[in-house]
Protein backbone atom coordinates (compact mmCIF):
# COMPACT_ATOMS: atom_id res chain seq x y z
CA UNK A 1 -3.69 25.73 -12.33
CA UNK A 2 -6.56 23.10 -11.53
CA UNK A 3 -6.28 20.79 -8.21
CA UNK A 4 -5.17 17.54 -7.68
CA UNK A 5 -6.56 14.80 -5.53
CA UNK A 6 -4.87 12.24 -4.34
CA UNK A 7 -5.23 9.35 -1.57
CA UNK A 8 -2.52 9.19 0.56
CA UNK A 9 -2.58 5.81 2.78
CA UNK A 10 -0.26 3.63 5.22
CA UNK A 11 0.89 0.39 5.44
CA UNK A 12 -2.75 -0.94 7.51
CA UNK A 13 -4.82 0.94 4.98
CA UNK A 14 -3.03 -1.68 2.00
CA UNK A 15 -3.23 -4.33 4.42
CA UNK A 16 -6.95 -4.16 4.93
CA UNK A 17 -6.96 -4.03 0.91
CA UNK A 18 -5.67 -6.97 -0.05
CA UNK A 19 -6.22 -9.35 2.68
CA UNK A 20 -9.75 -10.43 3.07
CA UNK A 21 -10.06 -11.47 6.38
CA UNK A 22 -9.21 -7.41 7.46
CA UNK A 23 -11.97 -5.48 8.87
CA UNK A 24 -13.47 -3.21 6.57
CA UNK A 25 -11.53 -5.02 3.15
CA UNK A 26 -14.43 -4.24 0.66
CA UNK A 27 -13.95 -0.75 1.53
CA UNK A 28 -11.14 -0.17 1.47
CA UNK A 29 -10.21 -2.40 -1.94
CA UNK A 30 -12.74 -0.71 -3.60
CA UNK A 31 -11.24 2.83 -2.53
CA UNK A 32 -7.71 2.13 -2.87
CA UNK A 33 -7.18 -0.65 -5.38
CA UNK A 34 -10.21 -0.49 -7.45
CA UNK A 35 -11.16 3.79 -7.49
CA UNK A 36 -10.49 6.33 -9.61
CA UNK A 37 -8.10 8.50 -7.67
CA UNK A 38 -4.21 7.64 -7.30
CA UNK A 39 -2.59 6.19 -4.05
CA UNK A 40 0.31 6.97 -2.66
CA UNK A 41 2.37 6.26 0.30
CA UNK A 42 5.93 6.23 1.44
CA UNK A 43 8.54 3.93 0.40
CA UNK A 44 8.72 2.11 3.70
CA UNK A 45 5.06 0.73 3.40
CA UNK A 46 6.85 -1.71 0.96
CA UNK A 47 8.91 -3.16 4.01
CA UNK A 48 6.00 -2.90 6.48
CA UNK A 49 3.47 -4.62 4.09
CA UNK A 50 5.92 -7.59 3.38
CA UNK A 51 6.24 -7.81 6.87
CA UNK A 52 2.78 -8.05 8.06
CA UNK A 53 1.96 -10.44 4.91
CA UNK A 54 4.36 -12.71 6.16
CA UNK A 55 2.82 -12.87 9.68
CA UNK A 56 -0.76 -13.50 8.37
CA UNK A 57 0.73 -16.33 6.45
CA UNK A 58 2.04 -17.37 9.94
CA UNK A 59 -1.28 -16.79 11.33
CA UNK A 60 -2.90 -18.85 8.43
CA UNK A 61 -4.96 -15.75 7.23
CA UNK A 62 -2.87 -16.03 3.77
CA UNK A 63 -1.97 -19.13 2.09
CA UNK A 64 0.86 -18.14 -0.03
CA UNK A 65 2.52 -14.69 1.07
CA UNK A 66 4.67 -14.30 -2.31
CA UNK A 67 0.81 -13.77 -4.34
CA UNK A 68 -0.01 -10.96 -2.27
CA UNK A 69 3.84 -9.37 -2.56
CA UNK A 70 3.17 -9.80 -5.94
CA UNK A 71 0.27 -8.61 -7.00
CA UNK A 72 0.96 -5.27 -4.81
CA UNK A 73 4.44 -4.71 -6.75
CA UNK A 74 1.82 -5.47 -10.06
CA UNK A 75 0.18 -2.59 -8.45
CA UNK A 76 2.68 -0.41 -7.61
CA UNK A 77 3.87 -0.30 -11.38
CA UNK A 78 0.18 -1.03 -13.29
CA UNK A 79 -1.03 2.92 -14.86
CA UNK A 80 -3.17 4.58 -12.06
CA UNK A 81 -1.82 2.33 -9.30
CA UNK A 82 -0.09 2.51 -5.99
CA UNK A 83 3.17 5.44 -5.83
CA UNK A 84 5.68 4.86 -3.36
CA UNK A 85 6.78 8.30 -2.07
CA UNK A 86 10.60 8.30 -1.85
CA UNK A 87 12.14 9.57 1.26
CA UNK A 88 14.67 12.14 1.04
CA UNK A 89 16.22 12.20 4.52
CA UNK A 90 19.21 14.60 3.29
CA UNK A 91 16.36 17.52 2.80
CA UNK A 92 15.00 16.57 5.99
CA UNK A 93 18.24 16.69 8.21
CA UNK A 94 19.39 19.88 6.16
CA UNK A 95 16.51 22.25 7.89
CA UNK A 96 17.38 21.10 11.65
């Protein structure tokens, strides 16, 4: 059985994606939206990122906070794009 890789990332590695005015954006846009290997991360990035899109449109860092929530859920369902990891807290509380 061959190897997988995959990139796993959080909520500030999407952020720094998709807004421009992040540090390090072309970086990490070109690694996580624009590479070869598949992202994933949990299902609760979805509620962080909206979050923190909605305070740089607050802060004036994003014009229209709806474009960026939509292009990432584009993303999240586009072939080779970004996998939201489903938590499964009944298999986590079963083993304490």
């Amino acid at each position: 059985m061959g190897s997988v890789t995959l990139l796993y990332t959080g909520t500030s590695g999407l952020i720094r994606a998709y807004l421009a005015h992040e540090a390090e954006h072309t970086e990490f846009r070109e690694l996580l939206l624009e590479g070869e290997l598949p992202v994933i991360t949990s299902e609760l990035t979805r509620v962080e990122f909206a979050s923190a899109v909605s305070v740089a449109q607050r802060g004036n860092r994003v014009e229209v906070s709806s474009r960026v929530l939509d292009r990432f859920d584009r993303d999240r369902w586009s072939r080779g794009g970004i996998t939201l990891l489903r938590l499964n807290p009944g298999s986590l509380l079963s083993r304490t």
